[in-house]
C-alpha atoms as a PDB file:
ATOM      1  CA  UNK A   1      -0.464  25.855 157.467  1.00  0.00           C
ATOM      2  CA  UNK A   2       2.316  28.200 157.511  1.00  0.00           C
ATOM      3  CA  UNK A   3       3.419  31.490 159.445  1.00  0.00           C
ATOM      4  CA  UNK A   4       2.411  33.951 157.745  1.00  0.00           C
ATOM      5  CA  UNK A   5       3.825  37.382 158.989  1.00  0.00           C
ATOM      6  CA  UNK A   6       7.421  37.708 159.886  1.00  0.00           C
ATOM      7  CA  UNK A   7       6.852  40.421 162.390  1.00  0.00           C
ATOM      8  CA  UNK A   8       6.476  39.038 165.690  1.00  0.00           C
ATOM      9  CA  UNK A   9       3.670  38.231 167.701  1.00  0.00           C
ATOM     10  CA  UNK A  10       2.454  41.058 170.175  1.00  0.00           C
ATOM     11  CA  UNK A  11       0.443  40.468 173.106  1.00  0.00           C
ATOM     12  CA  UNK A  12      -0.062  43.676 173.696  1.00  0.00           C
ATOM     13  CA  UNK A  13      -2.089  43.692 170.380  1.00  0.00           C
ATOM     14  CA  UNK A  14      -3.753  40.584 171.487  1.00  0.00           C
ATOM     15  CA  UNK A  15      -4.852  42.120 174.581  1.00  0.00           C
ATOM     16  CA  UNK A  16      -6.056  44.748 172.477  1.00  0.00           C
ATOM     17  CA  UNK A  17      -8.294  43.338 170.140  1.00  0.00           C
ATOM     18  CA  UNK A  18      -9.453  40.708 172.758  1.00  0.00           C
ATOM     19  CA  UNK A  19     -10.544  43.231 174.973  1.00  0.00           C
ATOM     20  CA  UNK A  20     -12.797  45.036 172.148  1.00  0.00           C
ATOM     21  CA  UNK A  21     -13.912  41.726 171.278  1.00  0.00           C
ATOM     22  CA  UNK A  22     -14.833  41.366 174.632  1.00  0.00           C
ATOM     23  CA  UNK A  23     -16.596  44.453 174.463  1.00  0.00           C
ATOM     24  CA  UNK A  24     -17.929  44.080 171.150  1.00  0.00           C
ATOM     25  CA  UNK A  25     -19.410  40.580 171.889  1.00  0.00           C
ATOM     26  CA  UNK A  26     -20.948  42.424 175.326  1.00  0.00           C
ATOM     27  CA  UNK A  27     -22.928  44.866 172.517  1.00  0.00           C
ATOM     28  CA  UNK A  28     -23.879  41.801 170.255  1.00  0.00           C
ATOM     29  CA  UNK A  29     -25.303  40.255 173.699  1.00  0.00           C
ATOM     30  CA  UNK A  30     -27.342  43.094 173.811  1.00  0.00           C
ATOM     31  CA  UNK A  31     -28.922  43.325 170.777  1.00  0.00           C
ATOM     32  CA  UNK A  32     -30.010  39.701 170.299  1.00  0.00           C
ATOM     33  CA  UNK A  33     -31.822  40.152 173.562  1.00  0.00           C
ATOM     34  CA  UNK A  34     -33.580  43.186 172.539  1.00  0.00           C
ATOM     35  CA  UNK A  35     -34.018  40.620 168.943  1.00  0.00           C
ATOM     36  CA  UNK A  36     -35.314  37.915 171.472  1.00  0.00           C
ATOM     37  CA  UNK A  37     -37.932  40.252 173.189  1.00  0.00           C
ATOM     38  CA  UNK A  38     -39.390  41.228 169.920  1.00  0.00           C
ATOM     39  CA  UNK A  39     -39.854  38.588 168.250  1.00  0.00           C
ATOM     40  CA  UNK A  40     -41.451  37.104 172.166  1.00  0.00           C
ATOM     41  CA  UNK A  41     -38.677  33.886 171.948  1.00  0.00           C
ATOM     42  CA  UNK A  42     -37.294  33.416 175.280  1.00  0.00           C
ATOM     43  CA  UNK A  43     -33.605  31.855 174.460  1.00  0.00           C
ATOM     44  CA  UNK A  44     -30.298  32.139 175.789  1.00  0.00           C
ATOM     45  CA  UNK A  45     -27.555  30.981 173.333  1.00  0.00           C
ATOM     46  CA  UNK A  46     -27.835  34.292 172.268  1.00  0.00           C
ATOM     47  CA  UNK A  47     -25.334  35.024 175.015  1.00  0.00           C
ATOM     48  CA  UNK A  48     -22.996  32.367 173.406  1.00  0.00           C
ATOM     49  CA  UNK A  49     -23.486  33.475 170.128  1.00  0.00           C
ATOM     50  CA  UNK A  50     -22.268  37.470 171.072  1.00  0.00           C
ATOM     51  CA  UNK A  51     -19.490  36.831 172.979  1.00  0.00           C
ATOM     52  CA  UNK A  52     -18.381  34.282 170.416  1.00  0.00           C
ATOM     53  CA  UNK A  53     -18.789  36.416 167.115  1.00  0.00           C
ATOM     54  CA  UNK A  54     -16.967  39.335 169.050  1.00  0.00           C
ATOM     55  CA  UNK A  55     -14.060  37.922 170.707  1.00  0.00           C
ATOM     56  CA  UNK A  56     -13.988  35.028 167.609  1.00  0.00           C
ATOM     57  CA  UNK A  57     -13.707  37.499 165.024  1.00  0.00           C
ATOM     58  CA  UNK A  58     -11.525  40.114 166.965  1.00  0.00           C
ATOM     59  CA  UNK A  59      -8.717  37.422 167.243  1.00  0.00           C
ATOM     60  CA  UNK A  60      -9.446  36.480 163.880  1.00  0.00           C
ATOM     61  CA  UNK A  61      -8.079  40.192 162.827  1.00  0.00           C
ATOM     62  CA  UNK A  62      -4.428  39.292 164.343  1.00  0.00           C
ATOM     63  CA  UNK A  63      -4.179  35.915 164.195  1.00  0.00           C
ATOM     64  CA  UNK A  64      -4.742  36.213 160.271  1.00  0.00           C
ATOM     65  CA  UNK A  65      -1.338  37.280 159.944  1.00  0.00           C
ATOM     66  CA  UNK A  66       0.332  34.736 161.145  1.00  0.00           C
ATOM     67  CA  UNK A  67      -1.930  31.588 159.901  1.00  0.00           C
ATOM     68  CA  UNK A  68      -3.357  30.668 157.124  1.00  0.00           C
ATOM     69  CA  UNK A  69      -7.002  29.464 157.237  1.00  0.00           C
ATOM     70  CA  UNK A  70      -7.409  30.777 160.391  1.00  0.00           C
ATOM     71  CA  UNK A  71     -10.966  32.070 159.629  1.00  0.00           C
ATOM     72  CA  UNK A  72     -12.494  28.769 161.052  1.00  0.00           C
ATOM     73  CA  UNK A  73     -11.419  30.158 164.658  1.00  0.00           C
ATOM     74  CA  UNK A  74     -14.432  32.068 164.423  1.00  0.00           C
ATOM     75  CA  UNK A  75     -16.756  29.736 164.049  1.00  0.00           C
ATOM     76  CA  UNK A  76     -14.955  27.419 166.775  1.00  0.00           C
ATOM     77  CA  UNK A  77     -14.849  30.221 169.405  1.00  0.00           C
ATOM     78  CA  UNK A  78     -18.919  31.120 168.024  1.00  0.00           C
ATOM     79  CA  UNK A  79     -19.656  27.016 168.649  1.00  0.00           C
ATOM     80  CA  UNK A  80     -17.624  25.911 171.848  1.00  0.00           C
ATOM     81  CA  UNK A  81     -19.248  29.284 173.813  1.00  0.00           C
ATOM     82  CA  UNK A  82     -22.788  28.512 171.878  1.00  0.00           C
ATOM     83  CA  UNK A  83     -22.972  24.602 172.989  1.00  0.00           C
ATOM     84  CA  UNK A  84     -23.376  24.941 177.165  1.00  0.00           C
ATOM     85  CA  UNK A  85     -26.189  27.461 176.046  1.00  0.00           C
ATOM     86  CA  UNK A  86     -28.374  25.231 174.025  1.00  0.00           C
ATOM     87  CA  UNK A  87     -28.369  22.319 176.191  1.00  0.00           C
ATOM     88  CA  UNK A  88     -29.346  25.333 179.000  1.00  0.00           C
ATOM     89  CA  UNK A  89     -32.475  26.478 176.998  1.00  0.00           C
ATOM     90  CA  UNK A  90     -33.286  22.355 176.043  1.00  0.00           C
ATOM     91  CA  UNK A  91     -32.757  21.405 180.054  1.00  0.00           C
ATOM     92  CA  UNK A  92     -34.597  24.329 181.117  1.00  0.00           C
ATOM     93  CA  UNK A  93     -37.790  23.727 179.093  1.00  0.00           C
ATOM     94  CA  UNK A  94     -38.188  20.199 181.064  1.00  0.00           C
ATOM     95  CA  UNK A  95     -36.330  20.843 184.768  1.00  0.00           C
ATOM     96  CA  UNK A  96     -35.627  23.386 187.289  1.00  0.00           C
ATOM     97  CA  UNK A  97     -32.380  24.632 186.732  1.00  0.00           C
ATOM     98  CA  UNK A  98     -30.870  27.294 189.040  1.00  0.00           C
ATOM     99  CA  UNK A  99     -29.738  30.678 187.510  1.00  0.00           C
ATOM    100  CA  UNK A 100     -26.854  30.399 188.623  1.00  0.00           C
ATOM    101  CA  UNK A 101     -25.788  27.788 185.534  1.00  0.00           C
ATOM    102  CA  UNK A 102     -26.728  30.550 183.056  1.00  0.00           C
ATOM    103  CA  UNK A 103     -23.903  32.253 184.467  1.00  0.00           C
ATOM    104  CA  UNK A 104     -21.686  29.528 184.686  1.00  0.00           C
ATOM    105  CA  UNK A 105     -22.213  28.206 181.211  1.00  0.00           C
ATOM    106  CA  UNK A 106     -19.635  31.213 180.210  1.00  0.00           C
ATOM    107  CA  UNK A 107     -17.008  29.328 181.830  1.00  0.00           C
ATOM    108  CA  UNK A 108     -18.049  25.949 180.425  1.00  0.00           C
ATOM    109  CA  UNK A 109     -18.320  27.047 176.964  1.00  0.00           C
ATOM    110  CA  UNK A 110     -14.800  28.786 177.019  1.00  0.00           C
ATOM    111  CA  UNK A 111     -13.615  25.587 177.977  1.00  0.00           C
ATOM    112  CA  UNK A 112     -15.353  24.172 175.328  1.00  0.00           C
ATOM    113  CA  UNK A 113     -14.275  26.691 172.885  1.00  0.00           C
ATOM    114  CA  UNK A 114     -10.664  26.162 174.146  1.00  0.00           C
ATOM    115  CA  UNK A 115     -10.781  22.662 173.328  1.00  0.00           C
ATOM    116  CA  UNK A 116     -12.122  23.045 169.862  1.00  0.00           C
ATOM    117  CA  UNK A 117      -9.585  25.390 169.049  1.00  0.00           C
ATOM    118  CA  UNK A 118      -7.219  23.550 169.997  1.00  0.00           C
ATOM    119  CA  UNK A 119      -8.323  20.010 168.564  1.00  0.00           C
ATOM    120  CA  UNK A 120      -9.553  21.423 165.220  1.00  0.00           C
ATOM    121  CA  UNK A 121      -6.882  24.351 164.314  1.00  0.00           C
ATOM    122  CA  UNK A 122      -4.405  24.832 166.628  1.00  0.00           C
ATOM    123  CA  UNK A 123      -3.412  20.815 166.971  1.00  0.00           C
ATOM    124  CA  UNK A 124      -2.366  20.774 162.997  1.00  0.00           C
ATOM    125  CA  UNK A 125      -0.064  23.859 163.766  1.00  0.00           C
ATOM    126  CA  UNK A 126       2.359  22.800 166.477  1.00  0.00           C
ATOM    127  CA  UNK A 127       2.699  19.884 168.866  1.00  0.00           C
ATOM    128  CA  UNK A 128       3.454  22.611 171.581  1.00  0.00           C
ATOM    129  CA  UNK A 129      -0.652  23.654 170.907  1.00  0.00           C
ATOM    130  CA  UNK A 130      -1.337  21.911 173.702  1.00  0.00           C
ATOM    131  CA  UNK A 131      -0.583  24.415 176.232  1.00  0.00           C
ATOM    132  CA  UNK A 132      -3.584  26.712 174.651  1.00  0.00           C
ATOM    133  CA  UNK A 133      -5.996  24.139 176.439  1.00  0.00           C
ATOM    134  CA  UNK A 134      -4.158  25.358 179.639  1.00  0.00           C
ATOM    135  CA  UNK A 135      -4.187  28.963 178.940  1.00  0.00           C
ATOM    136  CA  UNK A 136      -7.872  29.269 177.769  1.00  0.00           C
ATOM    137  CA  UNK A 137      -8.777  27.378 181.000  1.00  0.00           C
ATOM    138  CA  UNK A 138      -7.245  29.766 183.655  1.00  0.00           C
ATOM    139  CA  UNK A 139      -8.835  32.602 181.228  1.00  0.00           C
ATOM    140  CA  UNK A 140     -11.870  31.521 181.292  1.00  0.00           C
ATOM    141  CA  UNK A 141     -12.027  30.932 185.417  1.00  0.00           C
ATOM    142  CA  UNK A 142     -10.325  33.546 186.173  1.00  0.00           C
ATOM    143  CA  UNK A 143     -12.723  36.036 183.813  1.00  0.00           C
ATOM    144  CA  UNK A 144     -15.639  33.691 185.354  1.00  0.00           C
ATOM    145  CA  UNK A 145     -14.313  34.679 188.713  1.00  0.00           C
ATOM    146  CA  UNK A 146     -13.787  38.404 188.629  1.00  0.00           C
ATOM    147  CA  UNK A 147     -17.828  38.635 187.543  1.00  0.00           C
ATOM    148  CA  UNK A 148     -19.080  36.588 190.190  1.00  0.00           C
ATOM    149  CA  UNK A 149     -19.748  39.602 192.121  1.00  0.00           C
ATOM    150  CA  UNK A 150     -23.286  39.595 191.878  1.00  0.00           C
ATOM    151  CA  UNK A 151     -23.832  35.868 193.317  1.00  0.00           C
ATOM    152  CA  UNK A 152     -22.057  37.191 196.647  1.00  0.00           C
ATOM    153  CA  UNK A 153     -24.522  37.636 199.443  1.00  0.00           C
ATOM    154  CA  UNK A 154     -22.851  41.131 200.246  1.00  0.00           C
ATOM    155  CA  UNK A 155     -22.722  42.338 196.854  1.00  0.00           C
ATOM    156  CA  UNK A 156     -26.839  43.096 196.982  1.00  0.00           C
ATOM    157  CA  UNK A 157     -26.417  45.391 200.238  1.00  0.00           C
ATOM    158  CA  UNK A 158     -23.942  47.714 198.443  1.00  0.00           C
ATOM    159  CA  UNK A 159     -25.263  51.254 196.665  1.00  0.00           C
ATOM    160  CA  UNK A 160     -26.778  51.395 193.158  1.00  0.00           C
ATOM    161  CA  UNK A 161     -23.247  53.535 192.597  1.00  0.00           C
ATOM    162  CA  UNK A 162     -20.722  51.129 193.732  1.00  0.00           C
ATOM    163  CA  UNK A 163     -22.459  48.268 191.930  1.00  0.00           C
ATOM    164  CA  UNK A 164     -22.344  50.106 188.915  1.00  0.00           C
ATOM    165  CA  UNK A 165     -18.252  50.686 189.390  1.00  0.00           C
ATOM    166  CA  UNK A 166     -18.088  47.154 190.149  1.00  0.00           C
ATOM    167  CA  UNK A 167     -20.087  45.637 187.004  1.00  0.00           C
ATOM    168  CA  UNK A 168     -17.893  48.227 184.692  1.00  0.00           C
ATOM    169  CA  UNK A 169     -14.702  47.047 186.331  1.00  0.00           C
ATOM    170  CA  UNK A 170     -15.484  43.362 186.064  1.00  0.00           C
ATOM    171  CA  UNK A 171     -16.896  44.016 182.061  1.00  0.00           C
ATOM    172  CA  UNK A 172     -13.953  46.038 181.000  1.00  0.00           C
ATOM    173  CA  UNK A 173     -11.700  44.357 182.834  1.00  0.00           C
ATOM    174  CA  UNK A 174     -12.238  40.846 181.618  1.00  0.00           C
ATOM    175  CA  UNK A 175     -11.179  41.566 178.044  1.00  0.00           C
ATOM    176  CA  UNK A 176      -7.819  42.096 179.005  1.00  0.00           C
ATOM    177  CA  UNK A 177      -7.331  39.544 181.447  1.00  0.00           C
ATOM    178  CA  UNK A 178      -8.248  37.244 179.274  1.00  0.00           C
ATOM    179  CA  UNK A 179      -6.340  38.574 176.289  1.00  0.00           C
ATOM    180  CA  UNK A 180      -3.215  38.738 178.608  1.00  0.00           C
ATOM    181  CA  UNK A 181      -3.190  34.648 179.452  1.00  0.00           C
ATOM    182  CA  UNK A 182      -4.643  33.536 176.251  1.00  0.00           C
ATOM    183  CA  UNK A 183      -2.035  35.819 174.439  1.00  0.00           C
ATOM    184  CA  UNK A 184       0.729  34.143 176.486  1.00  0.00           C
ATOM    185  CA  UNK A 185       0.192  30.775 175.219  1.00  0.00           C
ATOM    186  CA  UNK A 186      -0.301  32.245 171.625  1.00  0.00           C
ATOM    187  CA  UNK A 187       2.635  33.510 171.805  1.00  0.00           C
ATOM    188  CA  UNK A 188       4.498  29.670 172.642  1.00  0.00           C
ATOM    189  CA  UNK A 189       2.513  28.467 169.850  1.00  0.00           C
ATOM    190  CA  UNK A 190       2.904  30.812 167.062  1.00  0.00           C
ATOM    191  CA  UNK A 191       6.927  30.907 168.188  1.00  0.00           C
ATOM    192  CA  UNK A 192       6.872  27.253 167.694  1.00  0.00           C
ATOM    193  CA  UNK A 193       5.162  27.242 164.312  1.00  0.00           C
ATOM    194  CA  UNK A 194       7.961  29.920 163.561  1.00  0.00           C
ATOM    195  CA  UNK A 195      10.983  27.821 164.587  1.00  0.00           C
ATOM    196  CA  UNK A 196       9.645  24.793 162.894  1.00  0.00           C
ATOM    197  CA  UNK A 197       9.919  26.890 159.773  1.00  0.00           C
ATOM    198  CA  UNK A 198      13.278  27.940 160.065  1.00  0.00           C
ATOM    199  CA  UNK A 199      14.244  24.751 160.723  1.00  0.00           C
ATOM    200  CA  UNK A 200      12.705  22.859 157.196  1.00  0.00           C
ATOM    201  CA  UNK A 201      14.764  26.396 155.562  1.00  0.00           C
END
């Protein structure tokens, strides 16, 4: 798989299209649930699925530029964030599982999705690939972090108002957090990839 573009890579555009994937996938979230309720199914890999197909494909549209095949990152990101999910909605059909692992299964399945990446496209690019398992995990906590708000005691005594700053802080604010670290281990990768080609010239 070789480089594709010979502009460089820009995490600034990373951070970009990240962030509306973030938002994008928070839309697709949306809409399956409203799918869910109609149809009466009570599921939650829906929540996977979104945030997977929006952030998946939104990376897709830069990352294309650089690597061929790299269309199968969609359906890695769409898997790894899918998989915590499903064994959720099995589990919770036969024991008591707190809520609290619906939210956490966010920050599983980006680990998840991180590692799939890595061990089923990014691995065959560069030895230095390595470092995205890294990256994606300090993403992924850190994003899992800044929307833990609600599971903070205080958090429920605050006004309707400053919740509502809070949750669009934490939503809009995740997408480019996360593009900013995951971009900065792109970046070694794709660099890599780059000098490895000058190097067989």
């Amino acid at each position: 798989m070789d480089r594709k573009s010979t502009q460089p890579f820009s995490v600034k555009q990373w951070m970009l299209f990240t962030s509306l994937g973030w938002i994008l996938g928070v839309v697709l979230i949306l809409l399956l649930a409203e799918l869910s309720e109609a149809f009466a199914v009570t599921i939650d890999f829906p929540l996977g699925v979104g945030l997977g197909l929006g952030i998946g494909f939104m990376q897709w549209l830069v990352l294309r530029k650089y690597v061929e095949t790299s269309f199968k990152w969609i359906g890695l990101t769409v898997l790894g964030l899918s998989f915590p999910f499903v064994l959720y909605d099995i589990c919770s059909q036969l024991f008591c599982i707190p809520e609290i692992w619906l939210f956490l299964n966010f920050g599983i399945g980006g680990v998840v999705s991180g590692y799939l990446q890595y061990r089923f496209f990014l691995i065959a690019l560069s030895k230095k690939s390595k470092c995205w398992l890294w990256y994606s995990f300090y993403a992924w906590c850190l994003c899992l972090l800044l929307n833990s708000f609600p599971f903070i005691p205080y958090y429920q005594q605050l006004k309707k108002s400053t919740k509502d700053i809070i949750n669009i802080i934490t939503i809009f604010g995740s997408g480019p957090l996360f593009g900013l670290i995951t971009g900065m281990g792109m970046v070694i990768i794709l660099r890599a990839i780059n000098n490895n080609s000058f190097d067989k010239k």
